[in-house]
N, C-alpha and C. Protein backbone atom coordinates (compact mmCIF):
# COMPACT_ATOMS: atom_id res chain seq x y z
N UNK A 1 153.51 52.78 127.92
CA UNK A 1 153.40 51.79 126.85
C UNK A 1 154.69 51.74 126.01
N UNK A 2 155.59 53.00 125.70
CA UNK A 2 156.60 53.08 124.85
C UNK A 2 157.76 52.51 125.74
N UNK A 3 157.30 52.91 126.75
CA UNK A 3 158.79 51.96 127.49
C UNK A 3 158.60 50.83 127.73
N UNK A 4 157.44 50.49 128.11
CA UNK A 4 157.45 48.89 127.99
C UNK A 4 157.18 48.03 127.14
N UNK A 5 157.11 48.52 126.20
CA UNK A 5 157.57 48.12 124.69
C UNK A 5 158.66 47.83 124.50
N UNK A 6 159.88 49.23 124.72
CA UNK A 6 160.89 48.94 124.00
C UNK A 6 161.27 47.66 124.71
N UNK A 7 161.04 47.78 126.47
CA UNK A 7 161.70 46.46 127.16
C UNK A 7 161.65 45.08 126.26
N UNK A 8 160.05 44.98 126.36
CA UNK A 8 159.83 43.96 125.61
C UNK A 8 160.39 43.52 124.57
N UNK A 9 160.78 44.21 123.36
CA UNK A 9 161.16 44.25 122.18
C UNK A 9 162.89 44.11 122.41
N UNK A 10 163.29 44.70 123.16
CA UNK A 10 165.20 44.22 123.18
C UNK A 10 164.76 43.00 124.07
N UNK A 11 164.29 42.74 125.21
CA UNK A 11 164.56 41.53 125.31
C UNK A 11 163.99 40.09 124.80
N UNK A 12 162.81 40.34 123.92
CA UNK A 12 162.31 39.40 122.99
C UNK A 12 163.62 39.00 121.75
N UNK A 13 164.34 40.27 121.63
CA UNK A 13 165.12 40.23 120.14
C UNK A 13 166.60 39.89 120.39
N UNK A 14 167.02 40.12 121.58
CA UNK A 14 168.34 39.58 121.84
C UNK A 14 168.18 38.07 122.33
N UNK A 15 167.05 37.28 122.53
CA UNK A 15 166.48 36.27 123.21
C UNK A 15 166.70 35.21 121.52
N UNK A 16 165.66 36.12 120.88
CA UNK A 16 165.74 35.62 119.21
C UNK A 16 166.75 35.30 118.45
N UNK A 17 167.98 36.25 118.59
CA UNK A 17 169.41 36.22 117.81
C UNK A 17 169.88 35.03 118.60
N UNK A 18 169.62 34.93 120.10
CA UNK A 18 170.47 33.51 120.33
C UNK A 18 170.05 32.24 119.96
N UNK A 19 168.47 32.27 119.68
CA UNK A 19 167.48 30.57 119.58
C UNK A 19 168.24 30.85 118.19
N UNK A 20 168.01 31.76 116.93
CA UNK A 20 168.08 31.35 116.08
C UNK A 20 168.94 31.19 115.15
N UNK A 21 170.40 31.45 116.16
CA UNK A 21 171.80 31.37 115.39
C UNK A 21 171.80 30.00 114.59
N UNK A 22 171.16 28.69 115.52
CA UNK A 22 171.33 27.68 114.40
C UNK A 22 170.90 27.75 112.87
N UNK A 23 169.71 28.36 113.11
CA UNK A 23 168.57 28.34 111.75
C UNK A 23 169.57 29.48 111.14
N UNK A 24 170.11 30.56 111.52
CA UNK A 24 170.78 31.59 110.57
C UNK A 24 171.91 30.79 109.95
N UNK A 25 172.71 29.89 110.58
CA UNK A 25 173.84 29.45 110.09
C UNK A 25 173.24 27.80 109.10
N UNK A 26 172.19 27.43 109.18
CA UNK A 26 171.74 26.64 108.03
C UNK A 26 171.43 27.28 106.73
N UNK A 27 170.92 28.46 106.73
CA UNK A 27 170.23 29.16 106.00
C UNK A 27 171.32 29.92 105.03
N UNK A 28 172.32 30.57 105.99
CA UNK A 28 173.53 30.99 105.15
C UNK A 28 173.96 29.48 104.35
N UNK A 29 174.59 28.39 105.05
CA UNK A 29 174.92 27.48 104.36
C UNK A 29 174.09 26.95 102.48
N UNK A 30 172.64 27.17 103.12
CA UNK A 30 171.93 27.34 101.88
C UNK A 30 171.53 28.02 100.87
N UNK A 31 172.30 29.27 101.21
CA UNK A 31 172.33 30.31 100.65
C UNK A 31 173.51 30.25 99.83
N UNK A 32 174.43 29.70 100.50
CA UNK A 32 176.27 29.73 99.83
C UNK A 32 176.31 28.36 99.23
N UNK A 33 175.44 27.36 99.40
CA UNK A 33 175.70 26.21 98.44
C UNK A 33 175.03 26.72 97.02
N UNK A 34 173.68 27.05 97.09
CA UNK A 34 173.04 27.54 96.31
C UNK A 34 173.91 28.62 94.96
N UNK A 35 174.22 29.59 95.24
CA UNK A 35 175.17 30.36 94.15
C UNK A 35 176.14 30.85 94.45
N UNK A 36 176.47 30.60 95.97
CA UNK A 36 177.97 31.16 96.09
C UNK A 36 177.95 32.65 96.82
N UNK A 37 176.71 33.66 96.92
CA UNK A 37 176.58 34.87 96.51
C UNK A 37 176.44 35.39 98.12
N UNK A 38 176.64 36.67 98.38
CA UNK A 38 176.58 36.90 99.98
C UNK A 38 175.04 36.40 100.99
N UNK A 39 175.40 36.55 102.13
CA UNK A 39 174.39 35.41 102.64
C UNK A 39 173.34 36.65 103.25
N UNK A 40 173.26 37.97 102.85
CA UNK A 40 172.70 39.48 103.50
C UNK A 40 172.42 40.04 102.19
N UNK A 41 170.80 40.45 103.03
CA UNK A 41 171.12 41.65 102.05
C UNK A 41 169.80 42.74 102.50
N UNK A 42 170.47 44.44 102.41
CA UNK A 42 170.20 45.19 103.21
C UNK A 42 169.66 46.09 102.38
N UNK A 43 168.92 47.14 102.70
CA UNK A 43 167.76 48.27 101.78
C UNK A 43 167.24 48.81 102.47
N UNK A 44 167.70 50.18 101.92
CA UNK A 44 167.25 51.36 103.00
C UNK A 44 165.42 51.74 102.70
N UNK A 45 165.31 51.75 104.27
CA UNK A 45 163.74 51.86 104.33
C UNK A 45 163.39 53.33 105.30
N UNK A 46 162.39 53.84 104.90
CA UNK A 46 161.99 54.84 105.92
C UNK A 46 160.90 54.11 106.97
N UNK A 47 161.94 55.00 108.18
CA UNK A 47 161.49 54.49 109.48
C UNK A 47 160.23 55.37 110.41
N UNK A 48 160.52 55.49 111.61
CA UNK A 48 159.67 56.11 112.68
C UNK A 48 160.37 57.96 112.01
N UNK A 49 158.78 58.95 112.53
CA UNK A 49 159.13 60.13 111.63
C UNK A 49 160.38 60.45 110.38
N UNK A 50 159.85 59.31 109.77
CA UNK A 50 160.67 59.41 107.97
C UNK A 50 162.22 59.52 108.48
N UNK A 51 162.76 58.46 109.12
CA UNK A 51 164.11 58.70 109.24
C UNK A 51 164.36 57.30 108.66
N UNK A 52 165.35 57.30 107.20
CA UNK A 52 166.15 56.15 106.49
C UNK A 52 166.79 55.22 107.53
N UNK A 53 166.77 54.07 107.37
CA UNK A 53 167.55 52.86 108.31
C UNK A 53 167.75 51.75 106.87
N UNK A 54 168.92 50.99 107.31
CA UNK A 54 168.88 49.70 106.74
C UNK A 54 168.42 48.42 107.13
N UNK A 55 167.21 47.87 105.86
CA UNK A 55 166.92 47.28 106.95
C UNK A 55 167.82 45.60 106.83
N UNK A 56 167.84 44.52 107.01
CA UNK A 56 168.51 43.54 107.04
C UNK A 56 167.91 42.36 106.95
N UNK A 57 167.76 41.58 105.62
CA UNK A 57 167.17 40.50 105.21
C UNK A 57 168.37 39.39 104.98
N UNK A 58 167.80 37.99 105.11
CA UNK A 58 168.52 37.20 104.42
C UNK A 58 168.54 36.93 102.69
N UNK A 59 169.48 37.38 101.97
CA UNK A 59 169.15 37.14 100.56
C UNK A 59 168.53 36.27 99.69
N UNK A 60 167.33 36.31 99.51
CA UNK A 60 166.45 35.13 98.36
C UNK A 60 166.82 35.33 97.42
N UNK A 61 166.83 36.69 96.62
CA UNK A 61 166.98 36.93 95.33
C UNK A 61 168.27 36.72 94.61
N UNK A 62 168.73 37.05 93.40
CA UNK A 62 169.73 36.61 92.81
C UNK A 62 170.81 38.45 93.27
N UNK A 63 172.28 37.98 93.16
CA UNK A 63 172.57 39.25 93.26
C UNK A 63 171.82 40.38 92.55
N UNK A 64 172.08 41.57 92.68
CA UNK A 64 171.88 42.52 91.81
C UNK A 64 170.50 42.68 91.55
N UNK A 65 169.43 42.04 92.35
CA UNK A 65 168.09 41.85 91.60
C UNK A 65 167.63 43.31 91.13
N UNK A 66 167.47 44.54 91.90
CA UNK A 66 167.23 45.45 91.95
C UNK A 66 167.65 46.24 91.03
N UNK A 67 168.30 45.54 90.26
CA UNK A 67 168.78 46.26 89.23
C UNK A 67 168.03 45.60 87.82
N UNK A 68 167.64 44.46 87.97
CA UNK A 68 167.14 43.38 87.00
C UNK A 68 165.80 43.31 87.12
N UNK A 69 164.94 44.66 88.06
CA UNK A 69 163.41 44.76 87.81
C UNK A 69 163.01 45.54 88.81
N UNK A 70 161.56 45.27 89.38
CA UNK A 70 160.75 46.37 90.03
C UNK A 70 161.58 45.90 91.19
N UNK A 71 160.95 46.40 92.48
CA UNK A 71 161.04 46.43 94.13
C UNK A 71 159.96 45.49 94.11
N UNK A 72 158.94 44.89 93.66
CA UNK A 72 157.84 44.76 94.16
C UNK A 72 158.55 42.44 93.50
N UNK A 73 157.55 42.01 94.01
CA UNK A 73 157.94 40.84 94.01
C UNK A 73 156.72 40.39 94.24
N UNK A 74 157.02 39.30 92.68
CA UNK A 74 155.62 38.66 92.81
C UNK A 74 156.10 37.33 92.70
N UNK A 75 155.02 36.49 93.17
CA UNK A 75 155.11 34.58 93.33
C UNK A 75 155.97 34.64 91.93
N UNK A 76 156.49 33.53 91.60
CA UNK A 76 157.47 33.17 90.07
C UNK A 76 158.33 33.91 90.06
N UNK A 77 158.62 35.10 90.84
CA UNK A 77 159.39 35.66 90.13
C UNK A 77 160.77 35.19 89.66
N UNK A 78 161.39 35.48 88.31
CA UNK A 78 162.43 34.78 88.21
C UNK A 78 164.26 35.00 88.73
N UNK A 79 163.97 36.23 90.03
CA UNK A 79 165.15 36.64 90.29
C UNK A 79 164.96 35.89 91.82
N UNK A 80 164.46 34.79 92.17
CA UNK A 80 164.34 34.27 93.63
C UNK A 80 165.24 33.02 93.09
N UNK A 81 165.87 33.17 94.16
CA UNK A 81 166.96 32.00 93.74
C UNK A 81 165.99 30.48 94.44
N UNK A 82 166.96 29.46 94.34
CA UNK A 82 166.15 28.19 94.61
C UNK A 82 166.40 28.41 96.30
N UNK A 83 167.15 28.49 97.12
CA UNK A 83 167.40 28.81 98.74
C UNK A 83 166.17 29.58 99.00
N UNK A 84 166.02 31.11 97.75
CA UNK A 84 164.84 31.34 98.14
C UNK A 84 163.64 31.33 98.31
N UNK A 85 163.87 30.40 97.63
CA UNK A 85 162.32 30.06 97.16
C UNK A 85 161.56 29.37 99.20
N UNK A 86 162.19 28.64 99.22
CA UNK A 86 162.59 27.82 101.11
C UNK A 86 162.87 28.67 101.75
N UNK A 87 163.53 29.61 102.19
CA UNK A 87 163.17 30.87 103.25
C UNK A 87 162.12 31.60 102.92
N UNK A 88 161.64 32.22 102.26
CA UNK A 88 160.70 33.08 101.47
C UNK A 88 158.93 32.56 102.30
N UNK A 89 158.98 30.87 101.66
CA UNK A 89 157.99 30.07 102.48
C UNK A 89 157.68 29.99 103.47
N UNK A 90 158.58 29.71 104.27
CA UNK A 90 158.90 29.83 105.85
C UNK A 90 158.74 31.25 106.65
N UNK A 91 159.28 32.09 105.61
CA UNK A 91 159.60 33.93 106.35
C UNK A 91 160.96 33.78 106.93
N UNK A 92 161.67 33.04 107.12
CA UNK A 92 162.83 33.20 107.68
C UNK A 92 164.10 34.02 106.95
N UNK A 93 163.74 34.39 105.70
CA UNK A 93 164.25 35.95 105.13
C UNK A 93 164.53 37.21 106.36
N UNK A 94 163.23 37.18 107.17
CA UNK A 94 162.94 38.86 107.76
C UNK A 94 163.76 38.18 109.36
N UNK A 95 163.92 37.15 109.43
CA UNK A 95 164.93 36.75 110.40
C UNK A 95 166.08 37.65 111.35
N UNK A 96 166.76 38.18 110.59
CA UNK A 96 167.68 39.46 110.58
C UNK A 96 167.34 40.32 110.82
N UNK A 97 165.89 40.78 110.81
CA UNK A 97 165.70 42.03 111.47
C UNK A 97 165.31 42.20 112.49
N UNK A 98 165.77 40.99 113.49
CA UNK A 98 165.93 41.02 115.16
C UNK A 98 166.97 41.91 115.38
N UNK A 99 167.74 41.99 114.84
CA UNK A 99 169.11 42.85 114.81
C UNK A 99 168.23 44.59 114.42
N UNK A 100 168.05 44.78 113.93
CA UNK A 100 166.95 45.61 113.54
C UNK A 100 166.03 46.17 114.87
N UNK A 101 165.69 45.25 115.77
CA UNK A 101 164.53 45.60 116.81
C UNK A 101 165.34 45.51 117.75
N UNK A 102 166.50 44.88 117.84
CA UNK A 102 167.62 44.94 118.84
C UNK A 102 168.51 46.72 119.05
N UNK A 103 168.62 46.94 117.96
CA UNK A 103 169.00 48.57 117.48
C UNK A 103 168.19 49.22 118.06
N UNK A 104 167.08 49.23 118.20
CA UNK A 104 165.41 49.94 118.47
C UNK A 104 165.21 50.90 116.84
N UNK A 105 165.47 49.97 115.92
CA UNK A 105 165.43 50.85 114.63
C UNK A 105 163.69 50.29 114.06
N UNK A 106 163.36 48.96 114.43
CA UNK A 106 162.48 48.43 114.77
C UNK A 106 161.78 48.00 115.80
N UNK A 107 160.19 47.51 115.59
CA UNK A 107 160.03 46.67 116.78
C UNK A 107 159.38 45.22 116.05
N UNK A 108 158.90 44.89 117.53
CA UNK A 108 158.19 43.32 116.84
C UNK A 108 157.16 43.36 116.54
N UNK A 109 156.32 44.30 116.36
CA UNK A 109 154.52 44.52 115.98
C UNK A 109 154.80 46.12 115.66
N UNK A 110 154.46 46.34 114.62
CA UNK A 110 154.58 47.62 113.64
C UNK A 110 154.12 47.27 112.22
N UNK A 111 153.95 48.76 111.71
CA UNK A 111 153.77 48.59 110.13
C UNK A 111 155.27 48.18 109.55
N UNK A 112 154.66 47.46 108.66
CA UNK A 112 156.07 47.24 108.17
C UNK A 112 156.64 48.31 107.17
N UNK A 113 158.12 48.66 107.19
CA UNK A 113 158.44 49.51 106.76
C UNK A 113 158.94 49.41 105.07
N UNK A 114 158.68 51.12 104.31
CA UNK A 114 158.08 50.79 103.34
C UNK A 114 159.62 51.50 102.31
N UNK A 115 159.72 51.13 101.17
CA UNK A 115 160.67 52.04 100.52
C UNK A 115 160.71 53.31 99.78
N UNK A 116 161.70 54.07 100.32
CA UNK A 116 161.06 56.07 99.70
C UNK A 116 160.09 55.99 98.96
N UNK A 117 160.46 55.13 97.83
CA UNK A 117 159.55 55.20 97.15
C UNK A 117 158.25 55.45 97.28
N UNK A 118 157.85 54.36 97.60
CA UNK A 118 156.58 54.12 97.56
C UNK A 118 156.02 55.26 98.83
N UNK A 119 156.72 55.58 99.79
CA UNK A 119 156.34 56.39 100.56
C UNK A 119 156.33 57.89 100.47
N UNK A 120 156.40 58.25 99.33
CA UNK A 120 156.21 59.54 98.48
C UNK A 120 155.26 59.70 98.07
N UNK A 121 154.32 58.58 97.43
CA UNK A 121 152.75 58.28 97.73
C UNK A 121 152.10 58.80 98.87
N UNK A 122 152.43 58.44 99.72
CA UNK A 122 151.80 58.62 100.84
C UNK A 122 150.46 60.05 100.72
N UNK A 123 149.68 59.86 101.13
CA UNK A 123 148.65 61.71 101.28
C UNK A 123 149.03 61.59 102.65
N UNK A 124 148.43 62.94 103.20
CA UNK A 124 148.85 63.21 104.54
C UNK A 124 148.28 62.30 105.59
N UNK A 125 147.45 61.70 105.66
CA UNK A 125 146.50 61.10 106.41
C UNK A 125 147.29 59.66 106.30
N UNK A 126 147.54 59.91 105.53
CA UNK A 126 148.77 58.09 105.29
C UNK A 126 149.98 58.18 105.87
N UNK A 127 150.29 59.43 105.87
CA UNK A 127 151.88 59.74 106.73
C UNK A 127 151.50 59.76 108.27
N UNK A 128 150.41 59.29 108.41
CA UNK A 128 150.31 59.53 109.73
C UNK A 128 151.28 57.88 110.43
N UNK A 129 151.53 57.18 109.65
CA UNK A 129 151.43 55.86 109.82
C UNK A 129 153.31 55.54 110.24
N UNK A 130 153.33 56.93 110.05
CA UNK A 130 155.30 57.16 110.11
C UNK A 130 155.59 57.95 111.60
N UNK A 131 154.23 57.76 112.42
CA UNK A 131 154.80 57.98 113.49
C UNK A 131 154.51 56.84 114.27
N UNK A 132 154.90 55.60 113.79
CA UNK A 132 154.98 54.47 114.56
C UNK A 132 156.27 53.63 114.29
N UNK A 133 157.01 53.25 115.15
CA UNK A 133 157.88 52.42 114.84
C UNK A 133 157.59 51.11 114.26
N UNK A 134 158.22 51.16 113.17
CA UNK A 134 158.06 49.85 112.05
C UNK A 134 158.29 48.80 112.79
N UNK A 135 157.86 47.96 112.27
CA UNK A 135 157.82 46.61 113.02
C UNK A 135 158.05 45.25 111.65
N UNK A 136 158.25 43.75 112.44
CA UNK A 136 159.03 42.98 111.78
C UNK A 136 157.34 42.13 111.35
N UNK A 137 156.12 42.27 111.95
CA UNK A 137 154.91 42.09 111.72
C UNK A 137 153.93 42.86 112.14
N UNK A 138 152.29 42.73 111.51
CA UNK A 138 151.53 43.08 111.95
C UNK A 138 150.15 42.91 111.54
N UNK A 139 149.15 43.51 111.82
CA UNK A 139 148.13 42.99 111.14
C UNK A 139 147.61 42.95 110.03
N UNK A 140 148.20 43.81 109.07
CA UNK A 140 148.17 43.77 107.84
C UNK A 140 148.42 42.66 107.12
N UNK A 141 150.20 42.65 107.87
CA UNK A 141 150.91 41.25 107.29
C UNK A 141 150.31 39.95 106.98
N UNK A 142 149.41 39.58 108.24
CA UNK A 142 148.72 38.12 108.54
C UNK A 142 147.75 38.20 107.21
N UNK A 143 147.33 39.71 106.89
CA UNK A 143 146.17 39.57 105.98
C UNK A 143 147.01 39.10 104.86
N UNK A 144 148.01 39.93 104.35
CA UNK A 144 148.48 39.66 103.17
C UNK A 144 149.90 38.74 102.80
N UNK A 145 150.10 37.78 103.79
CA UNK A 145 150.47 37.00 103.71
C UNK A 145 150.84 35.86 102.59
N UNK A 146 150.01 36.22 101.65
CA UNK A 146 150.14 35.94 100.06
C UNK A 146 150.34 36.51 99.60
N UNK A 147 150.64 38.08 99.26
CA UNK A 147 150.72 38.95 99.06
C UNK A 147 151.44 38.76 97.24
N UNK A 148 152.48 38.19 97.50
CA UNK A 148 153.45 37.75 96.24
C UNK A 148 152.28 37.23 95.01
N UNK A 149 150.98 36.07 95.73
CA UNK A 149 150.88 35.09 95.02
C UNK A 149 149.67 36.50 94.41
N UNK A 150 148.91 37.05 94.99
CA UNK A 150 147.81 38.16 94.71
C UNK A 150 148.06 39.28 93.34
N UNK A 151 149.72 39.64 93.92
CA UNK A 151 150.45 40.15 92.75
C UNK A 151 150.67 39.69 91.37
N UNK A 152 150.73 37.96 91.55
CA UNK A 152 151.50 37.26 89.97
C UNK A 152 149.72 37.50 89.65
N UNK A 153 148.70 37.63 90.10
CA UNK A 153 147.20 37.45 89.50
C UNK A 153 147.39 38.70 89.04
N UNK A 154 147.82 39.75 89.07
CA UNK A 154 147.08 41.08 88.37
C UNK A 154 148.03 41.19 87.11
N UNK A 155 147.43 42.07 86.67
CA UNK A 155 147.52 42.30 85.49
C UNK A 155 148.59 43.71 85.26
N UNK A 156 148.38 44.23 86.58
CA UNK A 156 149.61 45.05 86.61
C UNK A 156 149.67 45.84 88.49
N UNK A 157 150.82 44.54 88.53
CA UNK A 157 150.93 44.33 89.89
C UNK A 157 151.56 46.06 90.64
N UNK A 158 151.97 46.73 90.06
CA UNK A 158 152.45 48.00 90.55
C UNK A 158 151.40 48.88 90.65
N UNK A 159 150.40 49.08 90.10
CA UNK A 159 149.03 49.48 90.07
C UNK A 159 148.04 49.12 91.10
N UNK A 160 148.20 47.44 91.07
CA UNK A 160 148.03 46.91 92.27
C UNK A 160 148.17 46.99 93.45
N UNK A 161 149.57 47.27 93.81
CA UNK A 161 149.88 47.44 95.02
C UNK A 161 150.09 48.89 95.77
N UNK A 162 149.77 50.08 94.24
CA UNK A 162 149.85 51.06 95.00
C UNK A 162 148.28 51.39 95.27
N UNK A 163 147.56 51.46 94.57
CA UNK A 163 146.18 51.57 94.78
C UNK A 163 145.41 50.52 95.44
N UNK A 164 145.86 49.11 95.90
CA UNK A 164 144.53 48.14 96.79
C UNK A 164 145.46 48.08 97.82
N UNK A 165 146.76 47.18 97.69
CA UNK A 165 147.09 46.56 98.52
C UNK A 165 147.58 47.62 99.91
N UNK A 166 148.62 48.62 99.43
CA UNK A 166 149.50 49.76 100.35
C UNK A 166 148.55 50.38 101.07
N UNK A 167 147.04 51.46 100.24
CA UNK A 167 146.61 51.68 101.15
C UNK A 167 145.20 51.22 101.96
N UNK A 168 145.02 49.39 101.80
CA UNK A 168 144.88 49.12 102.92
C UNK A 168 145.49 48.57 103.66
N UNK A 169 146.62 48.31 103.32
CA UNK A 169 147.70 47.85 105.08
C UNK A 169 147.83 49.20 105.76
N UNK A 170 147.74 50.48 105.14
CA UNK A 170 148.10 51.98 105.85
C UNK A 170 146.74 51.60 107.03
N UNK A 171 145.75 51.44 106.35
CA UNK A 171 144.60 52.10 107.20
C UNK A 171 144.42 50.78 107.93
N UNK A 172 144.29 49.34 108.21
CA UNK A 172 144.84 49.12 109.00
C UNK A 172 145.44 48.71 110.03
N UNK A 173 146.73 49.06 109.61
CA UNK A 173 147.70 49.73 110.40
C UNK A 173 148.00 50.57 111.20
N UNK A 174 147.07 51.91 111.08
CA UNK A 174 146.36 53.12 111.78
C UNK A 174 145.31 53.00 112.55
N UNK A 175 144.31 51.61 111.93
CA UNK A 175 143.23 51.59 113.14
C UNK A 175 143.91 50.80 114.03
N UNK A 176 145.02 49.73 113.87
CA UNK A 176 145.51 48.70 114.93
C UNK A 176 146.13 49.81 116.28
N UNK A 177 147.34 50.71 115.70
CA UNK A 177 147.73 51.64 116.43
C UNK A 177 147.14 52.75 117.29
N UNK A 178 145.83 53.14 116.78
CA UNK A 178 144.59 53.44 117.84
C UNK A 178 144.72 52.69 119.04
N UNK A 179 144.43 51.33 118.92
CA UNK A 179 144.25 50.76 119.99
C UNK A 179 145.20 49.81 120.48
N UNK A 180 146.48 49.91 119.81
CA UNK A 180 147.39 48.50 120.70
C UNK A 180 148.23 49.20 121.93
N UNK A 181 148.22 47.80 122.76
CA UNK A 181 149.06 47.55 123.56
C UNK A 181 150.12 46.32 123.48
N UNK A 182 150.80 45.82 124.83
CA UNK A 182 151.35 45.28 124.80
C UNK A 182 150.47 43.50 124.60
N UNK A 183 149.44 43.93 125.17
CA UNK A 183 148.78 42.23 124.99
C UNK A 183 147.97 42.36 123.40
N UNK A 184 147.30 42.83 122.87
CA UNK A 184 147.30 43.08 121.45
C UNK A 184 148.59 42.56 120.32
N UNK A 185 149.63 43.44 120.72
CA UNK A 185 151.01 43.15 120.29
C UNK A 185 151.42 41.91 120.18
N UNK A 186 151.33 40.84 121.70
CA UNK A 186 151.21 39.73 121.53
C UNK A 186 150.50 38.27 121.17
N UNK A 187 149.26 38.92 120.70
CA UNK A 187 148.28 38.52 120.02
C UNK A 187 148.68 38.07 118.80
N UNK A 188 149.42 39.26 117.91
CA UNK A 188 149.54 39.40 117.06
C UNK A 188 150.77 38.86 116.62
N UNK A 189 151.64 38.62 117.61
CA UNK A 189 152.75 37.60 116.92
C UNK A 189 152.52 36.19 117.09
N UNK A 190 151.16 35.91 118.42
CA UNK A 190 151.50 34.66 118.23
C UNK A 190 150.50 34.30 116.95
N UNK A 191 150.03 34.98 116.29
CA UNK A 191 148.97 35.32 115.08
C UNK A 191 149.89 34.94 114.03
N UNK A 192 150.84 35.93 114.21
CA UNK A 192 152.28 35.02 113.11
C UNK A 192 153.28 33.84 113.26
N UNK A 193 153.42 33.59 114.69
CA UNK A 193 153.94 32.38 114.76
C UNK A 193 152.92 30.92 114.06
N UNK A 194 151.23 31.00 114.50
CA UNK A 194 150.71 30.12 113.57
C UNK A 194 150.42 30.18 112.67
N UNK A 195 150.92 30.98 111.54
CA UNK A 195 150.78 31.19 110.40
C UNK A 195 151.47 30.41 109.87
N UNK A 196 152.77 30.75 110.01
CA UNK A 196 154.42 30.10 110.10
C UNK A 196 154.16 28.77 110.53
N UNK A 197 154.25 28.16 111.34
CA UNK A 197 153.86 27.02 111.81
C UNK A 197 152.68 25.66 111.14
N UNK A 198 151.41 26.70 111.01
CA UNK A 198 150.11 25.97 110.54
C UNK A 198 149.69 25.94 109.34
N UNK A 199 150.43 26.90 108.18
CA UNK A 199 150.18 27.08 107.26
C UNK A 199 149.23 26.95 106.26
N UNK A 200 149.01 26.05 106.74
CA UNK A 200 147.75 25.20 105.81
C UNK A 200 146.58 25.13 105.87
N UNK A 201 146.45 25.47 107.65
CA UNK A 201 145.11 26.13 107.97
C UNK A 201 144.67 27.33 107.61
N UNK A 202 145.43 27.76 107.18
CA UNK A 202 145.47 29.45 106.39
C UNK A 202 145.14 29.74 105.38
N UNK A 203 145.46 28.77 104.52
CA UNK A 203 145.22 28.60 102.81
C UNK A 203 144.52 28.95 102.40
N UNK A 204 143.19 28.99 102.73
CA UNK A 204 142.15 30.00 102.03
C UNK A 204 141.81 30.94 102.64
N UNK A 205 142.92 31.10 103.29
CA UNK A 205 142.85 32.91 103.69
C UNK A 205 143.94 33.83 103.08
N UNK A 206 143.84 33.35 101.67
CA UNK A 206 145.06 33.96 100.81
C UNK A 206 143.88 35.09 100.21
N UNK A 207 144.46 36.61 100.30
CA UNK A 207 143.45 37.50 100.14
C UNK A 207 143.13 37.55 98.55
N UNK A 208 141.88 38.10 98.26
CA UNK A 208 141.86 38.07 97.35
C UNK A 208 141.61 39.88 96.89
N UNK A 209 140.16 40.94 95.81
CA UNK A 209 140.81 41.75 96.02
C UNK A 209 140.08 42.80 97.01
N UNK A 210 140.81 43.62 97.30
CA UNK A 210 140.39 44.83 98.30
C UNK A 210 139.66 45.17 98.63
N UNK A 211 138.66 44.78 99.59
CA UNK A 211 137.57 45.62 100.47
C UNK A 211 137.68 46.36 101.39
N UNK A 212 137.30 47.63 100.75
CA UNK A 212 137.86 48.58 101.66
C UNK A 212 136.44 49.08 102.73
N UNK A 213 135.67 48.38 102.68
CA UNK A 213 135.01 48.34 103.91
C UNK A 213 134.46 47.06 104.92
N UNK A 214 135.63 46.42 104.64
CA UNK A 214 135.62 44.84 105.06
C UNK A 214 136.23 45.31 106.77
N UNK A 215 135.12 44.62 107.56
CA UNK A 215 136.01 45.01 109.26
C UNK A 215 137.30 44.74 109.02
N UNK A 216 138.11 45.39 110.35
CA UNK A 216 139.49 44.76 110.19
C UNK A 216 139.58 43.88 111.20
């Protein structure tokens, strides 16, 4: 399964960097009309058994955001530039981290990977979730796919996201990895390609809050 994974995954992702050089080179353009400001931007994440990688986004936010508030990002926020606001929608932000699954630092169906931070949280039973290679989606993702807009509702979105949201994408994330394969895997992106695509059929599947004994 791990080797025919990785196959899958370099040749899905070197396949990706070539369809989507056009869309990368619109996106920079909209990025550099927009404020001028670099068209990347990278943040170290812990990977497969807790090893740091960078990972590689297209920049929404304003320079320096990270310095101008939390990690966590909610709908409004006021450090998303206007470019980002239009990649952000789309997902074509996480674009770049084909380069990422091209490395094998990622894959294309994984938990998505999380920052020290928050992964210092972790209890042991949650670290179990760091022996999977991170991935650019997964089933969590599709759930929380609003994720931003769930955040601007609370009342204190860091609270929020460490206690409802984190650990149920951990768990799962852990029951998906029980049982995936490679046709699962592809289930699950084309799960995100109509997300991306259909959007609208989705709309009221913007989560609301945490049931933690809701099937997965």
């Amino acid at each position: 399964m791990k080797r025919s994974k990785r196959l899958f995954d370099l040749a899905a992702s070197a396949a990706g960097l070539l369809l989507s050089a056009p869309l990368f080179a619109l996106a920079a353009l909209l990025i550099k009309l927009d404020d001028g400001g670099p068209v990347f931007f990278r943040q170290e994440r812990i990977g497969c058994r807790g090893r740091p990688f960078m990972i590689w986004k297209l920049r929404t936010m304003v320079p320096g955001a990270e310095t101008k508030g939390g990690q966590l990002t909610a709908a409004g926020d006021g450090r998303i530039t206007r470019a980002g606001k239009l990649l952000r929608r789309a997902k074509l932000d996480e674009l770049p981290q084909l380069l990422n699954v091209f490395l094998g630092e990622m894959s294309l169906v994984g938990p998505r990977p999380e920052v020290a931070r928050y992964v210092a949280l972790y209890s042991d039973e949650q670290r179990r979730v760091l022996e999977q290679v991170p991935g650019i989606t997964d089933p969590a993702s599709l759930k929380y796919r609003h994720e931003d807009e769930l955040l601007a509702r609370s009342p204190d979105p860091e609270k929020t996201y460490c206690e409802e949201i984190m650990p149920d994408k951990i768990r799962r994330n852990l029951a998906y990895a029980a049982r995936a394969n490679l046709f699962t895997d592809f289930t699950v992106i084309l799960g995100t390609i109509f997300r991306l695509g259909l959007p609208r059929l989705y709309e009221k599947e913007a989560p609301g809050p945490v049931n933690r004994d809701a099937p997965l």
